[in-house]
PDB file of N, CA and C in Angstrom:
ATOM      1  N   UNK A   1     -29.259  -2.731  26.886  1.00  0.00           N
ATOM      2  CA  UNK A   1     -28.226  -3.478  26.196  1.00  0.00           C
ATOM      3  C   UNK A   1     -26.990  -2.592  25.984  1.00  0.00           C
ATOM      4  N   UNK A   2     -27.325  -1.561  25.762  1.00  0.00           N
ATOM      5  CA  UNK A   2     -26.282  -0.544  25.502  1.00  0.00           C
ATOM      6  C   UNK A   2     -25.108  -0.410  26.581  1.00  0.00           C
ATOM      7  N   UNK A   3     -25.852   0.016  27.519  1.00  0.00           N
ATOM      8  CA  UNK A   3     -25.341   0.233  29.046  1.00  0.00           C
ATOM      9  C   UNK A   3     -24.149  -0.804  29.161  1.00  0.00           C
ATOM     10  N   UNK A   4     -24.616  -2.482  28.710  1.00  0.00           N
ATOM     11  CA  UNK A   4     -23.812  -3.377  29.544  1.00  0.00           C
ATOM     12  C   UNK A   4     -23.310  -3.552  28.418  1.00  0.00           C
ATOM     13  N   UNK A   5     -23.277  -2.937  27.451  1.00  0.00           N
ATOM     14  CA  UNK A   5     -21.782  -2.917  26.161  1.00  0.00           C
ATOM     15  C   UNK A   5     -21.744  -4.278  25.199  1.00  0.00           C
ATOM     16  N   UNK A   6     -23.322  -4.317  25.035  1.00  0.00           N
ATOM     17  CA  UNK A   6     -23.737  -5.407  24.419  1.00  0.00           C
ATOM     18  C   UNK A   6     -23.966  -4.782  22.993  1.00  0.00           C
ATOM     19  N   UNK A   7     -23.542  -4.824  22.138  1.00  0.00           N
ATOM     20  CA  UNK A   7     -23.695  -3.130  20.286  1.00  0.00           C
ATOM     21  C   UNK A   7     -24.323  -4.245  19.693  1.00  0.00           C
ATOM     22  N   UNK A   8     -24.242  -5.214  20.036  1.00  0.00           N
ATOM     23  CA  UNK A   8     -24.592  -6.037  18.234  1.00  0.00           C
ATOM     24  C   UNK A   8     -23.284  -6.777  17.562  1.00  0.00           C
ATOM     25  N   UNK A   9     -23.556  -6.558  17.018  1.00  0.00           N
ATOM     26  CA  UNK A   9     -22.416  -6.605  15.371  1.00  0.00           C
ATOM     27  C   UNK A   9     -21.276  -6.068  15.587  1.00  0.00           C
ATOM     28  N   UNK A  10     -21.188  -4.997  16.627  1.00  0.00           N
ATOM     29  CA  UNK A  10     -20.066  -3.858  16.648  1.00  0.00           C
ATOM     30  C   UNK A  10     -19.438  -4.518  17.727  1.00  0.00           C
ATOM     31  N   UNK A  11     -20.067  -5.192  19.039  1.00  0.00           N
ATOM     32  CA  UNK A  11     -19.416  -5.519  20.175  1.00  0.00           C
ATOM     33  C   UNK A  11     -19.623  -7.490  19.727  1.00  0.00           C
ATOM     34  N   UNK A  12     -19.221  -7.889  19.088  1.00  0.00           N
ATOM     35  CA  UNK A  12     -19.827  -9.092  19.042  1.00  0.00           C
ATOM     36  C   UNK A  12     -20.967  -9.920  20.057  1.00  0.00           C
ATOM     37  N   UNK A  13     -21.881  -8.969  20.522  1.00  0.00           N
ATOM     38  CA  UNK A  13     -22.667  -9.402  21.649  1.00  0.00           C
ATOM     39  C   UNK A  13     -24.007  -8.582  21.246  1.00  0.00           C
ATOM     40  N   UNK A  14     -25.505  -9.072  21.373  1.00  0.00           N
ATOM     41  CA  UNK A  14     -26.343  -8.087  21.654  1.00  0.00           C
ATOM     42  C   UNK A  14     -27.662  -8.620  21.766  1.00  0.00           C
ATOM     43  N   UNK A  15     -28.691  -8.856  20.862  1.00  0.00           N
ATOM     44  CA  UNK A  15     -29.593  -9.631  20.570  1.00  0.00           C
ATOM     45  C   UNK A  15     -29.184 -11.496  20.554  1.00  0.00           C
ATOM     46  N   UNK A  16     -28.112 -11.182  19.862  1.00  0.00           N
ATOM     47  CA  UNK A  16     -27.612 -12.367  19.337  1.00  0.00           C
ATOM     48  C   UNK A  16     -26.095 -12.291  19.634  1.00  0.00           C
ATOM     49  N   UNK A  17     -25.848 -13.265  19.489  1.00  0.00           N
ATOM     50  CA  UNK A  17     -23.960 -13.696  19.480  1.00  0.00           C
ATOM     51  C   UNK A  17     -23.827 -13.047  18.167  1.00  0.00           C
ATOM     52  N   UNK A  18     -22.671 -12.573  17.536  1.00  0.00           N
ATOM     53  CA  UNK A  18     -22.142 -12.845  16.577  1.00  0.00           C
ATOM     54  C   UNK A  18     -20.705 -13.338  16.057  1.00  0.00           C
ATOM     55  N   UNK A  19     -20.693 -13.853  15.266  1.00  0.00           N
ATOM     56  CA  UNK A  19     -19.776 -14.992  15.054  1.00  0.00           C
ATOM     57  C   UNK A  19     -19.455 -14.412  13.639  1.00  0.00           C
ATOM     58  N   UNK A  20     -18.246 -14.531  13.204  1.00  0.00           N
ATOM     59  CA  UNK A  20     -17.474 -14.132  11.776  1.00  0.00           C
ATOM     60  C   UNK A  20     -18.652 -13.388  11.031  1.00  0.00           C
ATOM     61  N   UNK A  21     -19.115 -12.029  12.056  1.00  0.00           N
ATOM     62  CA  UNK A  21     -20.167 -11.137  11.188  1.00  0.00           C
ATOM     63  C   UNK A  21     -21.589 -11.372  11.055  1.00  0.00           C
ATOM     64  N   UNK A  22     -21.907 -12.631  11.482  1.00  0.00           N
ATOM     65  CA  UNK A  22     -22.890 -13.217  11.338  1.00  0.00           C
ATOM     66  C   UNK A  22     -23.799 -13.569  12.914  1.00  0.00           C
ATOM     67  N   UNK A  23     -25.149 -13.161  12.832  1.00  0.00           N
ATOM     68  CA  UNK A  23     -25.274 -13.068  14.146  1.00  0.00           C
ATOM     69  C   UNK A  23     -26.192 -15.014  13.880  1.00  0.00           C
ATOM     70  N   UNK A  24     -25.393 -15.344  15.463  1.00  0.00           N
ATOM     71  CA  UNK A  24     -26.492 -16.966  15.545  1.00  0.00           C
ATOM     72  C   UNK A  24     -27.697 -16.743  16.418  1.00  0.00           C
ATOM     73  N   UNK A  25     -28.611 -17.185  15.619  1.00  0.00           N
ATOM     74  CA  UNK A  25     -29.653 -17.168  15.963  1.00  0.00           C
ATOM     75  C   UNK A  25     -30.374 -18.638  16.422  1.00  0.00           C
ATOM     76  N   UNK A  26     -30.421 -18.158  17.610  1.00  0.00           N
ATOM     77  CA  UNK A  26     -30.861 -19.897  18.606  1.00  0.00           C
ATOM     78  C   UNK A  26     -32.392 -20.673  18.503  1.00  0.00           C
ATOM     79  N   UNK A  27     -31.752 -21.601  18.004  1.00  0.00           N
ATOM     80  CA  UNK A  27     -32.751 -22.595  17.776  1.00  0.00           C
ATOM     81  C   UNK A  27     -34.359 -22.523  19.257  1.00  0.00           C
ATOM     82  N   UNK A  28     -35.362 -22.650  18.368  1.00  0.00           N
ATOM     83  CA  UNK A  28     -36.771 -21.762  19.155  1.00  0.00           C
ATOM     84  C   UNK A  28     -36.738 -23.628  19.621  1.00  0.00           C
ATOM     85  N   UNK A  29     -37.089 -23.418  20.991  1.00  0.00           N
ATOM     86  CA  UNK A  29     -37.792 -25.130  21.406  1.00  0.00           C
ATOM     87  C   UNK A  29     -39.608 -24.741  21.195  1.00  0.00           C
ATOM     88  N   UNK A  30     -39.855 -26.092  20.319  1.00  0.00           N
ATOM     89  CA  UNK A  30     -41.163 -26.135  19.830  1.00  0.00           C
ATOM     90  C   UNK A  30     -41.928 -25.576  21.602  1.00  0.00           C
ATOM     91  N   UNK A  31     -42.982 -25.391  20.712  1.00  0.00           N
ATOM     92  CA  UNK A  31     -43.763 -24.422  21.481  1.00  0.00           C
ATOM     93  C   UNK A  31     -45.627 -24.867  21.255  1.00  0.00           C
ATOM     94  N   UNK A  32     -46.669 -25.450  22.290  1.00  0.00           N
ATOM     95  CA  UNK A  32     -47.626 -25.829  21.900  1.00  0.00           C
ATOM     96  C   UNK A  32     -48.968 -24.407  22.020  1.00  0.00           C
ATOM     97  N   UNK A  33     -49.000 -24.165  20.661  1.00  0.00           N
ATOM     98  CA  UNK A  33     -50.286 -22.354  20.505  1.00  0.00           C
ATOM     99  C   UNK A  33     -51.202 -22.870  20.934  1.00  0.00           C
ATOM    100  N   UNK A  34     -51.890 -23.922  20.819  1.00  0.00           N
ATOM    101  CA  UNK A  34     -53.164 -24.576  20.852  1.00  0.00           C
ATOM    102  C   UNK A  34     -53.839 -23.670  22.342  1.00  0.00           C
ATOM    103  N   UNK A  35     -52.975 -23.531  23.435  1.00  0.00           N
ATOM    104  CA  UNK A  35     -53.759 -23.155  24.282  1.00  0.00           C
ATOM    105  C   UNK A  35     -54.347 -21.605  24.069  1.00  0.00           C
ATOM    106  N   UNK A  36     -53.387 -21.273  23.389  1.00  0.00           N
ATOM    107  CA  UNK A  36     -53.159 -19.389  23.306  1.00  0.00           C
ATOM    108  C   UNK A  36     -54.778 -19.957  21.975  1.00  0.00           C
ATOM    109  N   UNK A  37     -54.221 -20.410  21.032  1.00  0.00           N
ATOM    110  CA  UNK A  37     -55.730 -20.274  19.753  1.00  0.00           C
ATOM    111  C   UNK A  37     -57.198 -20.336  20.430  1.00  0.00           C
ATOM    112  N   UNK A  38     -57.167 -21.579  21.696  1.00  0.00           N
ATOM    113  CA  UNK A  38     -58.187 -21.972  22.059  1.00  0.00           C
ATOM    114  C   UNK A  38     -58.635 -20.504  22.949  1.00  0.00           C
ATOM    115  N   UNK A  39     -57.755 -19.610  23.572  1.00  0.00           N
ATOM    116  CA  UNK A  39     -57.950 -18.578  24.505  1.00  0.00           C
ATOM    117  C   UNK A  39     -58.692 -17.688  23.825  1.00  0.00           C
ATOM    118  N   UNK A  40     -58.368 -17.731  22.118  1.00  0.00           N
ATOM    119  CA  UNK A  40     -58.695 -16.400  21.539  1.00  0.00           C
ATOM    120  C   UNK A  40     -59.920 -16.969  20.672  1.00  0.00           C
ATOM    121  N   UNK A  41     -60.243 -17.546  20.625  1.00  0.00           N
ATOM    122  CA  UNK A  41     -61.539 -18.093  20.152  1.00  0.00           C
ATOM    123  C   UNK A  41     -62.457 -18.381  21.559  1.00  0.00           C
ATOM    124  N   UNK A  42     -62.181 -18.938  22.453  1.00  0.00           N
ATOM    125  CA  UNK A  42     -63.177 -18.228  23.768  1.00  0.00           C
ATOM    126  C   UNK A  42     -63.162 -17.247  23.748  1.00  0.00           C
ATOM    127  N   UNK A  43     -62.353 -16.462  24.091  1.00  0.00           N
ATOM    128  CA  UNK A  43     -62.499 -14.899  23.884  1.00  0.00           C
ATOM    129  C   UNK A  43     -63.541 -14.388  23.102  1.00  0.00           C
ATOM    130  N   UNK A  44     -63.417 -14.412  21.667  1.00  0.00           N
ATOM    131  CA  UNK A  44     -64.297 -13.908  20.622  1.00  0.00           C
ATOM    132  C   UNK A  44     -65.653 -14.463  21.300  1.00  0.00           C
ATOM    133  N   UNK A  45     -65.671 -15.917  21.427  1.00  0.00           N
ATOM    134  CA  UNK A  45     -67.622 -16.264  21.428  1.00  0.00           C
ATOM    135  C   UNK A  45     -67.988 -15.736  22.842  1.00  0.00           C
ATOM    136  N   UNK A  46     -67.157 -14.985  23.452  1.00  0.00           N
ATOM    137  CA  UNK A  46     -67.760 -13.976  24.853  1.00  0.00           C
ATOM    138  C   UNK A  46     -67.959 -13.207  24.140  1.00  0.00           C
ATOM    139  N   UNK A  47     -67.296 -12.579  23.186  1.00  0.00           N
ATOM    140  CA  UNK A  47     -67.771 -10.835  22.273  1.00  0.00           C
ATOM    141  C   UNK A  47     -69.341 -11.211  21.705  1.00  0.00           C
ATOM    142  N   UNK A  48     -69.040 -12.169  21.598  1.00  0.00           N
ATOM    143  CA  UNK A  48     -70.714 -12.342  20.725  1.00  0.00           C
ATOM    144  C   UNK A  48     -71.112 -12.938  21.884  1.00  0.00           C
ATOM    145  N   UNK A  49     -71.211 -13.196  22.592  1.00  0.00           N
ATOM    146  CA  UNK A  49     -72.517 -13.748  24.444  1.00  0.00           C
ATOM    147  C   UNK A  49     -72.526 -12.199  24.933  1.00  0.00           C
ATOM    148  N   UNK A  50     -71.576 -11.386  24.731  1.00  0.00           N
ATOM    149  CA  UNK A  50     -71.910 -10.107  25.759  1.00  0.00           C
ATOM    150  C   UNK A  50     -72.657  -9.353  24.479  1.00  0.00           C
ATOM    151  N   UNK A  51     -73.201  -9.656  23.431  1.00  0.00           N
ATOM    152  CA  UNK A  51     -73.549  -8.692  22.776  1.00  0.00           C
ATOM    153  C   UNK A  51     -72.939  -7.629  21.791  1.00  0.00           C
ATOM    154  N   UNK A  52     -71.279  -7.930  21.766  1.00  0.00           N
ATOM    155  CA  UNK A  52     -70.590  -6.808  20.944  1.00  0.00           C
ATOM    156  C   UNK A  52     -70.974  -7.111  19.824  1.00  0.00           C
ATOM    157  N   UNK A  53     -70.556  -7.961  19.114  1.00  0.00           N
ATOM    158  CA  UNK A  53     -70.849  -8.075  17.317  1.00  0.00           C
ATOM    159  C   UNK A  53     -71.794  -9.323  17.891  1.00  0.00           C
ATOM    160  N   UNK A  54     -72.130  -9.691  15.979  1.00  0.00           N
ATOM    161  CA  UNK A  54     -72.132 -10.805  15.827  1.00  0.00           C
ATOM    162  C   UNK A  54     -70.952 -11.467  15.385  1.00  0.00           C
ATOM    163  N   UNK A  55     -71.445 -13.003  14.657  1.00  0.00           N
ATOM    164  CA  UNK A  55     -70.459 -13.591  14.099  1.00  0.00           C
ATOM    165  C   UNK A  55     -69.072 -13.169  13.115  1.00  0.00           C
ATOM    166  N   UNK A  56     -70.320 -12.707  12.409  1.00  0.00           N
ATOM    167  CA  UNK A  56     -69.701 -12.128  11.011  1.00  0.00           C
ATOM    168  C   UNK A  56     -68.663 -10.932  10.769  1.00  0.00           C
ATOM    169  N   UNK A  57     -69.110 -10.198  12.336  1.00  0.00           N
ATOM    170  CA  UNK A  57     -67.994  -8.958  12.451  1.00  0.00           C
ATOM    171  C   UNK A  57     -67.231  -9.548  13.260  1.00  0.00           C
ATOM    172  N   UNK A  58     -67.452  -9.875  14.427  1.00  0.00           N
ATOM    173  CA  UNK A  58     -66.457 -10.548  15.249  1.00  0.00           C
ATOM    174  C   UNK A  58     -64.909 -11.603  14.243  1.00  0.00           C
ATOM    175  N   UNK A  59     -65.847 -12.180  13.387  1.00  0.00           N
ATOM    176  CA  UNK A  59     -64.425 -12.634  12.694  1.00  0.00           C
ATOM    177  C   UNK A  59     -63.941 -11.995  11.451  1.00  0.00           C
ATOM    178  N   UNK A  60     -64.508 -10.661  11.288  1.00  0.00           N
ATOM    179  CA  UNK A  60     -63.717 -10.062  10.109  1.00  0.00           C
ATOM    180  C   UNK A  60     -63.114  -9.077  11.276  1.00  0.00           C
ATOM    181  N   UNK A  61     -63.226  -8.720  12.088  1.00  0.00           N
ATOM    182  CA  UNK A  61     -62.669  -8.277  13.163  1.00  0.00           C
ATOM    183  C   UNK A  61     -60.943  -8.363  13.435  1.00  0.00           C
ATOM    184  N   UNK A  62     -61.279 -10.263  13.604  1.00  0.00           N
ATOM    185  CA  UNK A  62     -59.747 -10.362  13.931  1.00  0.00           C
ATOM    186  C   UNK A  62     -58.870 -10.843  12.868  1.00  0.00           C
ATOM    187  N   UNK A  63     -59.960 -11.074  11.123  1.00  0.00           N
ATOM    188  CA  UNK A  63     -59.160 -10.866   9.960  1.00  0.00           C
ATOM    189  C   UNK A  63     -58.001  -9.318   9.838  1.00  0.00           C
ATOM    190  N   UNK A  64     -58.847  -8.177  10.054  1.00  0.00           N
ATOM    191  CA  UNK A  64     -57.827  -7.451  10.048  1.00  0.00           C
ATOM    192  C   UNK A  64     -57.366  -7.014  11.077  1.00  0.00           C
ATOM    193  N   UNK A  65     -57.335  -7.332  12.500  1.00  0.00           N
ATOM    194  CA  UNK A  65     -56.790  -7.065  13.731  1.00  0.00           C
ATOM    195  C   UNK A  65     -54.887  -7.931  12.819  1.00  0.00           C
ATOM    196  N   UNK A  66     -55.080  -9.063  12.777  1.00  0.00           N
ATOM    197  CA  UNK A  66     -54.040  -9.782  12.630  1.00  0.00           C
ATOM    198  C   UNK A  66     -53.531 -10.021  10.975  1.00  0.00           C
ATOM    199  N   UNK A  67     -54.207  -9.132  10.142  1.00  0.00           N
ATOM    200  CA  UNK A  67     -54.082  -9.353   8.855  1.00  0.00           C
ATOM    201  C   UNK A  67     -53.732 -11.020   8.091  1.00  0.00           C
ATOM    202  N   UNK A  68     -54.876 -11.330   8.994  1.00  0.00           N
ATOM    203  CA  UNK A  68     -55.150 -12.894   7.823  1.00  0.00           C
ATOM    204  C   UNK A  68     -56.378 -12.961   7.238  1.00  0.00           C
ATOM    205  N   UNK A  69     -56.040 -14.166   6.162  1.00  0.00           N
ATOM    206  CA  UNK A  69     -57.843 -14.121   5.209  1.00  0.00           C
ATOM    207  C   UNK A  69     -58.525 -15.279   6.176  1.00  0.00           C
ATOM    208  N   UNK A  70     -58.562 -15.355   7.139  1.00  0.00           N
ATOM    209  CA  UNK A  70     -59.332 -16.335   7.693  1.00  0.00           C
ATOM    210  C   UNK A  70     -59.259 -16.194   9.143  1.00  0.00           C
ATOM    211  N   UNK A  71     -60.612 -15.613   9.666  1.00  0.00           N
ATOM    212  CA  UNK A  71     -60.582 -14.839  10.878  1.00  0.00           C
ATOM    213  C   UNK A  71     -60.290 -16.157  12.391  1.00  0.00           C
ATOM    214  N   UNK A  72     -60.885 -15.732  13.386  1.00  0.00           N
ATOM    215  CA  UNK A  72     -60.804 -16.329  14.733  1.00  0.00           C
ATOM    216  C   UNK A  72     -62.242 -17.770  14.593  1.00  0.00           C
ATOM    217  N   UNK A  73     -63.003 -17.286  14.007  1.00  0.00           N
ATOM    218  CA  UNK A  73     -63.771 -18.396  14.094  1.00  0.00           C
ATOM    219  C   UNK A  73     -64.213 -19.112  12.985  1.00  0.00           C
ATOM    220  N   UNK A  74     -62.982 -19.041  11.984  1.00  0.00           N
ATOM    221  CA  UNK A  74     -62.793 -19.635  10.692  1.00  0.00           C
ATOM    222  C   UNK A  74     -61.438 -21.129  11.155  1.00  0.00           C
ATOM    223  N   UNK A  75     -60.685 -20.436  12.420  1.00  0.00           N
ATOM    224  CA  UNK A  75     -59.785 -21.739  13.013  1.00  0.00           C
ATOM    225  C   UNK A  75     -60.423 -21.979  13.852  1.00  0.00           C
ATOM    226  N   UNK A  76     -61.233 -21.834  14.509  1.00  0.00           N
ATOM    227  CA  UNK A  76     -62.121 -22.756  15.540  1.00  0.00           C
ATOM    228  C   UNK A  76     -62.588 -23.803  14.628  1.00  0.00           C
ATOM    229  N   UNK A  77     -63.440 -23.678  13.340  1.00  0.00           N
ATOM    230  CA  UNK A  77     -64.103 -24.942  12.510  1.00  0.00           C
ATOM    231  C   UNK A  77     -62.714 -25.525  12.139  1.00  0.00           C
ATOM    232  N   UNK A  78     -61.293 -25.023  11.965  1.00  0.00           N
ATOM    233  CA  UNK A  78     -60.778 -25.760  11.150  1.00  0.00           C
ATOM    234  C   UNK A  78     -60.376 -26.733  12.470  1.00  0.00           C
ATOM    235  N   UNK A  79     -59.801 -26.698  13.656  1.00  0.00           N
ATOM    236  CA  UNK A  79     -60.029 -27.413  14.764  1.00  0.00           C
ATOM    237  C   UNK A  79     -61.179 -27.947  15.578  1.00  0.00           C
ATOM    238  N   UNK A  80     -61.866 -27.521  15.579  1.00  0.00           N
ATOM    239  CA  UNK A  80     -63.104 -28.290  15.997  1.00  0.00           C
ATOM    240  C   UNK A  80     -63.235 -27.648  17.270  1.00  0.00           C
ATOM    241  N   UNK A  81     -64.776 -27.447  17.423  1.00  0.00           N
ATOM    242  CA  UNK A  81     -64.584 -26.891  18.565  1.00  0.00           C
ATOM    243  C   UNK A  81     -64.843 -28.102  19.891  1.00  0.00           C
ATOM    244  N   UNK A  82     -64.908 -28.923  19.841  1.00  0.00           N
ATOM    245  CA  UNK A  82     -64.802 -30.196  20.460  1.00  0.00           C
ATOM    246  C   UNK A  82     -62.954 -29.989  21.388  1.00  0.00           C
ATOM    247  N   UNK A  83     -62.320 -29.840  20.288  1.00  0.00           N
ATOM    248  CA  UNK A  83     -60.846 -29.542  21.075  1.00  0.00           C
ATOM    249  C   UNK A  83     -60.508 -28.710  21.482  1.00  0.00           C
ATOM    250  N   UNK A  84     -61.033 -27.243  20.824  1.00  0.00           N
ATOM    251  CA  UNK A  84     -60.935 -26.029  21.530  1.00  0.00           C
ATOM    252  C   UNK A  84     -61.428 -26.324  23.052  1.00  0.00           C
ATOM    253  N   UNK A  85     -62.387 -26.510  23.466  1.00  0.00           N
ATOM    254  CA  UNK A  85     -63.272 -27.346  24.919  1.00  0.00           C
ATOM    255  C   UNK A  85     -62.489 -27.634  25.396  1.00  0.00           C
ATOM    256  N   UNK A  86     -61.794 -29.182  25.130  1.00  0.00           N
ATOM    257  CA  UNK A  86     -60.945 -30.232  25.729  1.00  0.00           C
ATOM    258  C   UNK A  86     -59.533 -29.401  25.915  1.00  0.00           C
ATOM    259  N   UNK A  87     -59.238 -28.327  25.224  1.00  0.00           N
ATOM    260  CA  UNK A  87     -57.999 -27.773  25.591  1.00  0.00           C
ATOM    261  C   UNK A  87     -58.117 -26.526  26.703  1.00  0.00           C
ATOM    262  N   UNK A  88     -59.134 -25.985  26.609  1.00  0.00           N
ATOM    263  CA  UNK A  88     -59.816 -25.092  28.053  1.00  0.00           C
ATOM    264  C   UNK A  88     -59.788 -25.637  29.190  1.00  0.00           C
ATOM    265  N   UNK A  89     -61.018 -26.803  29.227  1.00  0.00           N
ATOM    266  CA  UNK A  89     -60.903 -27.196  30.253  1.00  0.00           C
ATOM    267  C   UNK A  89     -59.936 -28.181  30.848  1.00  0.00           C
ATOM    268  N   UNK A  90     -58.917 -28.507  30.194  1.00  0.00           N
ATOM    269  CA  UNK A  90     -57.339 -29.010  31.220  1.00  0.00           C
ATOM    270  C   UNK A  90     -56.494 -27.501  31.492  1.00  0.00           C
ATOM    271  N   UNK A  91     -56.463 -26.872  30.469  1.00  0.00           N
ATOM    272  CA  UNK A  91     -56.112 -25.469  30.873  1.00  0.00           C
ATOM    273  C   UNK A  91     -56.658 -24.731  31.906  1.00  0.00           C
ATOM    274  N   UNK A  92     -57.536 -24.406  31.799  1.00  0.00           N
ATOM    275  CA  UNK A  92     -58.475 -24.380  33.156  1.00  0.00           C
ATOM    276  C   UNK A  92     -58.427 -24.786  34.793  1.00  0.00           C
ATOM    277  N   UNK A  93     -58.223 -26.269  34.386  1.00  0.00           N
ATOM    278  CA  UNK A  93     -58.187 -27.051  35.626  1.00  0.00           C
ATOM    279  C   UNK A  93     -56.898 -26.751  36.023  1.00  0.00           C
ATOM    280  N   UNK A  94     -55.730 -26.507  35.273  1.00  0.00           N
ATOM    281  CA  UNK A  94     -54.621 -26.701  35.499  1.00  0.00           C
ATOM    282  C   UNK A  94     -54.067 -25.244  35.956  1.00  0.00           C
ATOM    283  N   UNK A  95     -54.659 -24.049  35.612  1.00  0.00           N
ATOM    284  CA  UNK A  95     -54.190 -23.028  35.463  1.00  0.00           C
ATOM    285  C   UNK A  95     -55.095 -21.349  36.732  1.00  0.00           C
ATOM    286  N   UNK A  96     -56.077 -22.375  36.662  1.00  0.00           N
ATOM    287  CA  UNK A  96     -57.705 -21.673  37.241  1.00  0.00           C
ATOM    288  C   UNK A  96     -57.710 -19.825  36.794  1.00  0.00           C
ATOM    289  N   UNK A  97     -56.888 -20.166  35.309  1.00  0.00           N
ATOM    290  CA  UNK A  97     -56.796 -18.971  34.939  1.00  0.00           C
ATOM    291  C   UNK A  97     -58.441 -18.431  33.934  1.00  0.00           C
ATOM    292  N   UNK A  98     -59.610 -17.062  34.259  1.00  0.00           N
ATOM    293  CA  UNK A  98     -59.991 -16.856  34.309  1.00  0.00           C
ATOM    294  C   UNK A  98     -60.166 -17.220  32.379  1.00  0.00           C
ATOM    295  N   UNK A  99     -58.925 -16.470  31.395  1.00  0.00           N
ATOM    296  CA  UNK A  99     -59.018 -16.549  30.000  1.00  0.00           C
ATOM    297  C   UNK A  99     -59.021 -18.258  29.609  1.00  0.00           C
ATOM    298  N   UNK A 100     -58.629 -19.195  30.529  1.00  0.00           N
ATOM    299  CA  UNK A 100     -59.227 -20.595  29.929  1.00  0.00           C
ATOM    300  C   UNK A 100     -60.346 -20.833  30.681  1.00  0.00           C
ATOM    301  N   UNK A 101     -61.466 -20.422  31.019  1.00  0.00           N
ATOM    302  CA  UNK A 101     -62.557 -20.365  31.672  1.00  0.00           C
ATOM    303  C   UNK A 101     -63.358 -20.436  30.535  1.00  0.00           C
ATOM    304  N   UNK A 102     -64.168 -22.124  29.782  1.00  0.00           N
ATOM    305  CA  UNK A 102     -64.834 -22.209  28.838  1.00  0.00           C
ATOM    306  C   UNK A 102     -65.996 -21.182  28.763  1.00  0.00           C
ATOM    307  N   UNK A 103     -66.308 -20.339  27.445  1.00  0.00           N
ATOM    308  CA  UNK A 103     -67.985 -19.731  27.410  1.00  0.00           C
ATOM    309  C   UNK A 103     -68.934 -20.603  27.308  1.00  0.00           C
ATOM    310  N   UNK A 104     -70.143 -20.085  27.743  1.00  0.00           N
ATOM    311  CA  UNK A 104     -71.171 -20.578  27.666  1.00  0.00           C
ATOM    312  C   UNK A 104     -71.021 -21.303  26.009  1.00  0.00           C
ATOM    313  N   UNK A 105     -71.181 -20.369  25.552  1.00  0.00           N
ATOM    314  CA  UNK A 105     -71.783 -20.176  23.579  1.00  0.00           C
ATOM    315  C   UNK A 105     -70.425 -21.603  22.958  1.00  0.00           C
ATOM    316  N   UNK A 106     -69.513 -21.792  23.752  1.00  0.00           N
ATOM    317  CA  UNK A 106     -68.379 -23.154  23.581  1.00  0.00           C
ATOM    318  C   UNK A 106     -69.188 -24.073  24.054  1.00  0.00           C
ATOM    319  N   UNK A 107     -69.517 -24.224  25.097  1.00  0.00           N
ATOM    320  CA  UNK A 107     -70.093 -25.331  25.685  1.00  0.00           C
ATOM    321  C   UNK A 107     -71.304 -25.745  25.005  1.00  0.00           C
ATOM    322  N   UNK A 108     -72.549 -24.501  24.169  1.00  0.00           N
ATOM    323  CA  UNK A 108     -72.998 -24.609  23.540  1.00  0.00           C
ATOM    324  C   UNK A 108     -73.514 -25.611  22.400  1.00  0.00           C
ATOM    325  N   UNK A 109     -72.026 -24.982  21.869  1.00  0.00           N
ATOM    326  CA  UNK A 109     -71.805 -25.318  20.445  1.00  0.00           C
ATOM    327  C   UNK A 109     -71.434 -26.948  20.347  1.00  0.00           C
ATOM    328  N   UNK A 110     -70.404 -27.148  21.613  1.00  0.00           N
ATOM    329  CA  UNK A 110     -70.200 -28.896  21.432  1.00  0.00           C
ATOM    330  C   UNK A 110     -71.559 -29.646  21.589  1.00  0.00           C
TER     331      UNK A 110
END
């Protein structure tokens, strides 16, 4: 940024525009997590199919990986894992990307 004389605040250009001192900050177009949540909750119930933790560490795990009071497989129940599934496998189909590749212990559980 530097290079192409983009300062910030100082060059009215950088991260952001700035405008009478004030930098604008551009409106985010909604954005659907559901696939990314559903990725990381497959994820976890592979940690527990390959044997790393169990439950109980696995989601105090990613309580303080991400510093929340309510770990990775505390939002799987609050979504269901019925949709976590249904959002894999169109992800999946759509993507033949390996991280929406439902676990066993998902398929399981529905």
């Amino acid at each position: 940024m530097v290079e192409w004389g983009k300062l910030g605040k100082k060059s009215g250009e950088g991260f952001y525009r700035w405008v009478d001192g004030k930098p604008e900050v551009p409106e985010a177009e909604p954005a659907d997590i559901l696939p990314v949540a559903a990725a990381a909750v497959n994820e976890a119930l592979r940690e527990i199919e390959e044997g790393i933790a169990d439950k109980e560490t696995i989601n105090r795990a990613y309580c303080l990986a991400v510093g929340s009071p309510v770990g990775i497989l505390d939002v799987a129940e609050m979504l269901g894992y019925a949709t976590i599934l249904d959002v894999l496998e169109k992800k999946y189909a759509e993507t033949n990307a390996e991280t929406f590749k439902p676990s066993e212990t998902l398929k399981d559980t529905v």
